[in-house]
N, C-alpha and C. Protein backbone atom coordinates (compact mmCIF):
# COMPACT_ATOMS: atom_id res chain seq x y z
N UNK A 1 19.03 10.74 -8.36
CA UNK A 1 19.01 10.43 -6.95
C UNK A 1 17.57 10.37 -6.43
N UNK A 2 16.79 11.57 -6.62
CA UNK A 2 15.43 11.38 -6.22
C UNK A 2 14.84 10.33 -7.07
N UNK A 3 14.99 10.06 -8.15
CA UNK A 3 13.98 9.07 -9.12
C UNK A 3 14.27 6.98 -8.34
N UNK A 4 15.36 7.35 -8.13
CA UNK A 4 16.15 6.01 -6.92
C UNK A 4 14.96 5.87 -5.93
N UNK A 5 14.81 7.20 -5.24
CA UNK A 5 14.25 7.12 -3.70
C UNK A 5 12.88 7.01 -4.20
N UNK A 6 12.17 7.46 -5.00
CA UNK A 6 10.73 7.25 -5.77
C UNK A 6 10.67 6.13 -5.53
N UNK A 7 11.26 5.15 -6.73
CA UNK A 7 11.21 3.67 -6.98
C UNK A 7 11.65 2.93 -6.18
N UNK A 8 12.16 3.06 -4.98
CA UNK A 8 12.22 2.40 -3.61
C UNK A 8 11.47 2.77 -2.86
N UNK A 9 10.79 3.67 -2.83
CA UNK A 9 9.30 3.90 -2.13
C UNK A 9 8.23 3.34 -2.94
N UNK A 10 8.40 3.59 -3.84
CA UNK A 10 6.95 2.76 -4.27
C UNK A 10 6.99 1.07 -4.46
N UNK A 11 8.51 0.87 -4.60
CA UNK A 11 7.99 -0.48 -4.54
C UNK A 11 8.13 -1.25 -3.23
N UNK A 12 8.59 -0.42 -2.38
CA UNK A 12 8.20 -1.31 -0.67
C UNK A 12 7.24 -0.77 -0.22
N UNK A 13 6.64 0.21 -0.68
CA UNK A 13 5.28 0.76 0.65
C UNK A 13 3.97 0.57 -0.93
N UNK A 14 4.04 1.10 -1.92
CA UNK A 14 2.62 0.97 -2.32
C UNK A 14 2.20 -0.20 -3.40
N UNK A 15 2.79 -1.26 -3.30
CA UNK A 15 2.74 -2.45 -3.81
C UNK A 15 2.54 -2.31 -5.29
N UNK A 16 0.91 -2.46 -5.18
CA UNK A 16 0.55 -2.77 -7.15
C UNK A 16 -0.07 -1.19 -7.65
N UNK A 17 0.01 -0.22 -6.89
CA UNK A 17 -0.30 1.08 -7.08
C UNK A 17 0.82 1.70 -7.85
N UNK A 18 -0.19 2.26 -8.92
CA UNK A 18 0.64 3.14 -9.86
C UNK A 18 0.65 4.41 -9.86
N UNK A 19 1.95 5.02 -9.84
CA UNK A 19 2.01 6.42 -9.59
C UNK A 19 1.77 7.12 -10.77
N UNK A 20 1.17 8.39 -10.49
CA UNK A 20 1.25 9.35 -11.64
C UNK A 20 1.31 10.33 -11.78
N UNK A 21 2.13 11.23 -12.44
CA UNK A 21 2.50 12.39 -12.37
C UNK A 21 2.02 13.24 -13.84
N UNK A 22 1.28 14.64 -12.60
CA UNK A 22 0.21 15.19 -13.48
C UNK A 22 0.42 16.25 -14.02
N UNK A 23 0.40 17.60 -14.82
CA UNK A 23 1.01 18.12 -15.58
C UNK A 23 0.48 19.56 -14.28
N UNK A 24 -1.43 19.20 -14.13
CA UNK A 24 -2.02 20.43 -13.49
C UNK A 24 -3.18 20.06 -13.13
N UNK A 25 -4.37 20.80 -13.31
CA UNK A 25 -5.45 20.76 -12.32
C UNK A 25 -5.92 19.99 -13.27
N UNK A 26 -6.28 19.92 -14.79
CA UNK A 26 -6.84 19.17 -15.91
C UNK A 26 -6.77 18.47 -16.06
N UNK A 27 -5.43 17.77 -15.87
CA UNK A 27 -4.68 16.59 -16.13
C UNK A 27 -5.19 15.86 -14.47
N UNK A 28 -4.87 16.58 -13.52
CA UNK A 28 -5.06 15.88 -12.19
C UNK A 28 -7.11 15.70 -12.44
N UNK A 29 -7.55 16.00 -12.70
CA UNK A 29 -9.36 15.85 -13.03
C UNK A 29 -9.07 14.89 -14.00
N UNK A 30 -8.08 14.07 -14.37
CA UNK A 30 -8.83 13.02 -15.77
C UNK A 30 -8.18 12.02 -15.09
N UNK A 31 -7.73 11.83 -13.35
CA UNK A 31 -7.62 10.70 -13.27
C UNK A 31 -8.36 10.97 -11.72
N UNK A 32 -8.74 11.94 -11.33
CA UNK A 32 -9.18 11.83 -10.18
C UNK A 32 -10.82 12.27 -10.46
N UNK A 33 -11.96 11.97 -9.63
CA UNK A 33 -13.29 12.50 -9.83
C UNK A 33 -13.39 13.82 -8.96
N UNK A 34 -13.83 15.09 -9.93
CA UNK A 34 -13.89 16.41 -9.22
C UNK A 34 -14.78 16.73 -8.22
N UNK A 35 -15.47 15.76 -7.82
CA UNK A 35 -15.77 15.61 -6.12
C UNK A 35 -14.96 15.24 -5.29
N UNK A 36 -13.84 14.33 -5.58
CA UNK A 36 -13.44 14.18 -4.34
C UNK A 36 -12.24 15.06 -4.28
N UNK A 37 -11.56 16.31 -5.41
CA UNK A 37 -10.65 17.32 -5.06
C UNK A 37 -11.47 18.32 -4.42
N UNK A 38 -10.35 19.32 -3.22
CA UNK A 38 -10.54 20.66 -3.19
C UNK A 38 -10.84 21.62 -4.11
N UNK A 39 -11.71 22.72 -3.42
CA UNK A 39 -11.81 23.67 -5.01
C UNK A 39 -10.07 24.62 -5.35
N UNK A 40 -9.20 24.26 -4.40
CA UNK A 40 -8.08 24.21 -4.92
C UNK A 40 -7.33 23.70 -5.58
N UNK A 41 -7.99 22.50 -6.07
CA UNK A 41 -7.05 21.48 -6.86
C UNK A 41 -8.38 21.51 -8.31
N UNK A 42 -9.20 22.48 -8.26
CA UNK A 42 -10.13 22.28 -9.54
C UNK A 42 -11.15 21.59 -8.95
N UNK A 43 -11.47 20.74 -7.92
CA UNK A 43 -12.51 20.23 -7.43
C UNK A 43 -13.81 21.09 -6.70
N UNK A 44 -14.87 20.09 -6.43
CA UNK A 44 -15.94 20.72 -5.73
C UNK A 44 -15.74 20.22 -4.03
N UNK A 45 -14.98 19.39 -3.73
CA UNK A 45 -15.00 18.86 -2.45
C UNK A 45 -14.45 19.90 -1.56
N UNK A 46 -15.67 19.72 -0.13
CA UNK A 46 -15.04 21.25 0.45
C UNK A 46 -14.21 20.51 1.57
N UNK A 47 -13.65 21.40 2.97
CA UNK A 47 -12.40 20.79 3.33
C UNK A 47 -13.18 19.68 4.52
N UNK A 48 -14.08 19.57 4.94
CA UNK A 48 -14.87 18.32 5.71
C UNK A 48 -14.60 17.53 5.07
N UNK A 49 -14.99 17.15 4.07
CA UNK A 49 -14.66 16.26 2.97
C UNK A 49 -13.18 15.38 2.65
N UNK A 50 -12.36 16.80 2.75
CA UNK A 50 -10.87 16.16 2.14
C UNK A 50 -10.39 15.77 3.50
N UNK A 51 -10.82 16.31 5.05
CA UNK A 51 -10.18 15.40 6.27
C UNK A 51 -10.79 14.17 6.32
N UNK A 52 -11.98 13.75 6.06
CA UNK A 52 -12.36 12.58 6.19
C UNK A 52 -11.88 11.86 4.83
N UNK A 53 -11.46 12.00 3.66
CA UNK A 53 -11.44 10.99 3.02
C UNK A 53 -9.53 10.95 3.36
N UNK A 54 -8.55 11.89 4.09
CA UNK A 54 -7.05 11.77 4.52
C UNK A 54 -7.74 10.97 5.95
N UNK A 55 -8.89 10.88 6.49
CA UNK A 55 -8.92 10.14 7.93
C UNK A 55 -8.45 8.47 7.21
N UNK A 56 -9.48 8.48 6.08
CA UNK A 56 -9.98 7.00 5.86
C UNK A 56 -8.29 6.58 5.01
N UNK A 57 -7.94 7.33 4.07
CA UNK A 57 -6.83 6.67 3.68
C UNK A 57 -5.64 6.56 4.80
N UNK A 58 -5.96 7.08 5.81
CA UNK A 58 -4.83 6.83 6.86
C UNK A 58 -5.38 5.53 7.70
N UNK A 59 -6.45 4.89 7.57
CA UNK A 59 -7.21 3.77 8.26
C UNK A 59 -6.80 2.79 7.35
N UNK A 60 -6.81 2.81 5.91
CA UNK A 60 -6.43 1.95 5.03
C UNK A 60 -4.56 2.02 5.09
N UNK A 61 -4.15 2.83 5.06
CA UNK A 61 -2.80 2.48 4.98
C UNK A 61 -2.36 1.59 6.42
N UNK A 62 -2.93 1.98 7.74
CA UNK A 62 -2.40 1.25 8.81
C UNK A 62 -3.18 -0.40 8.02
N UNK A 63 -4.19 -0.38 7.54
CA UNK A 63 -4.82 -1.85 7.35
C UNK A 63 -3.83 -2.45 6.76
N UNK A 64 -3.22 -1.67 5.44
CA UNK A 64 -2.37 -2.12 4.55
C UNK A 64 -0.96 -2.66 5.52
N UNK A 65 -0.41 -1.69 6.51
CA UNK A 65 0.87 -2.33 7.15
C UNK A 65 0.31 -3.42 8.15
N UNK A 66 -0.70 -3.62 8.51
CA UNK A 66 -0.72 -4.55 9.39
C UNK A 66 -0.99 -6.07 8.35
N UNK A 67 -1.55 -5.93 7.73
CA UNK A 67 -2.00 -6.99 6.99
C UNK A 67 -1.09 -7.56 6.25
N UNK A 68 0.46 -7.08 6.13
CA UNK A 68 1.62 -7.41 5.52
C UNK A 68 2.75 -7.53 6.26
N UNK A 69 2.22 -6.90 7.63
CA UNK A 69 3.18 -7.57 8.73
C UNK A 69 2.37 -8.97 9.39
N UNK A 70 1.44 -9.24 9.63
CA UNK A 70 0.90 -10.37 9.20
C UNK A 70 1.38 -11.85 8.19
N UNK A 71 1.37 -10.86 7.07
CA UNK A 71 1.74 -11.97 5.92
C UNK A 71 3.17 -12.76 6.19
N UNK A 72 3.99 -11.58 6.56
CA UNK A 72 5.13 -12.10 6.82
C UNK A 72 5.35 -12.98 7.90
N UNK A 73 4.72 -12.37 9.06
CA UNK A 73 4.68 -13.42 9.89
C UNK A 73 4.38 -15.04 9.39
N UNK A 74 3.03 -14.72 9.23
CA UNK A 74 2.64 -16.51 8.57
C UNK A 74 3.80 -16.92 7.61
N UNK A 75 4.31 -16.43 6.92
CA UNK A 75 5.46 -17.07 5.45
C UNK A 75 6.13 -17.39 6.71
N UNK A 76 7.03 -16.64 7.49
CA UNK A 76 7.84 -17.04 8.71
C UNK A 76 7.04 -18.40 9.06
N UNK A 77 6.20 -18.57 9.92
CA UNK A 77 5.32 -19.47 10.52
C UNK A 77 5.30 -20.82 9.45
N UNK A 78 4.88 -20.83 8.37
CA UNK A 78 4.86 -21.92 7.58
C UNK A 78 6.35 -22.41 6.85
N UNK A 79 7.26 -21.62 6.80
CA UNK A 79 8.60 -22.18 6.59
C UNK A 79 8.97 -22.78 8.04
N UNK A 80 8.88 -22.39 9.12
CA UNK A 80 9.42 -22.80 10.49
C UNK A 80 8.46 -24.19 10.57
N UNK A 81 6.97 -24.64 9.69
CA UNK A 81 6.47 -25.86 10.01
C UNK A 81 7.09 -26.56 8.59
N UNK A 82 7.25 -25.98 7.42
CA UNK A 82 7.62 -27.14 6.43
C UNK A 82 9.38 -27.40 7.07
N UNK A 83 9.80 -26.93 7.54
CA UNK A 83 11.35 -27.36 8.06
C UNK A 83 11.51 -28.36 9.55
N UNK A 84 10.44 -28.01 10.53
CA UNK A 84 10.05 -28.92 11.14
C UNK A 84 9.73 -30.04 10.51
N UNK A 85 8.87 -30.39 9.32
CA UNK A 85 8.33 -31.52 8.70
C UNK A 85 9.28 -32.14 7.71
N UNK A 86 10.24 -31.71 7.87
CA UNK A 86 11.43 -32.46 7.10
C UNK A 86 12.24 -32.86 7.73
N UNK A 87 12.46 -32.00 9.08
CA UNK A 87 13.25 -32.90 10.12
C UNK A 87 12.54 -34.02 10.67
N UNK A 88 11.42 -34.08 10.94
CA UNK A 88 10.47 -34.97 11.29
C UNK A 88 10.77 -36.28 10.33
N UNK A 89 10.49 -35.79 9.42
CA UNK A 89 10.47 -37.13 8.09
C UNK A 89 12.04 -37.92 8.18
N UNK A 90 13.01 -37.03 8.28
CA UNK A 90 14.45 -37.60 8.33
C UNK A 90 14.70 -37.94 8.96
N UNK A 91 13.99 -37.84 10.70
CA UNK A 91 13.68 -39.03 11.42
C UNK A 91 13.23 -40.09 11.66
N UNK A 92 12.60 -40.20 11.22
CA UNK A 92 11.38 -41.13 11.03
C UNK A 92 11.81 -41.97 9.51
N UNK A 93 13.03 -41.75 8.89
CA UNK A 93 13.56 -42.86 7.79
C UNK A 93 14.42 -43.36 8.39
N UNK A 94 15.11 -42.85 9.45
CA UNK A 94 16.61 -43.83 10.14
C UNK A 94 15.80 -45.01 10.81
């Protein structure tokens, strides 16, 4: 049930991002750089640090939803002109 709700979260909210699941602090240091963890997570980064880099990934994630509510819009927008341009054309043969 949870492994369902995983793989429906990751594949509507974090696109081409790959998840990974880490055993511990060792394992979490061989994919992350030990500056940018807490010295709770094995890192040197102190907690100034970890609010500004949760500020910035919360600036990138709104970038990320806007920029894909966007996209959709335009796909909307350019199917609503190639369907206009076929009614157009099927007029324009009678």
């Amino acid at each position: 049930m949870a492994t369902g709700l995983v793989s429906r979260l990751s594949s509507s909210l974090l696109l081409d991002f790959d998840l990974i699941h880490v055993d511990g602090e060792a394992d979490l240091a061989t994919h992350v750089e030990t500056r940018y963890l807490p010295a709770g997570l094995g890192g040197s980064a102190g907690d100034a640090d970890l609010e500004a880099w949760m500020r910035l990934q919360q600036r990138v994630e709104g970038f990320n939803l806007g920029a894909r509510r966007i996209a959709r819009r335009l796909a909307q927008f350019v199917g609503m002109l190639n369907q206009e341009e076929v009614n157009y054309r099927g007029d324009s043969l009678r």
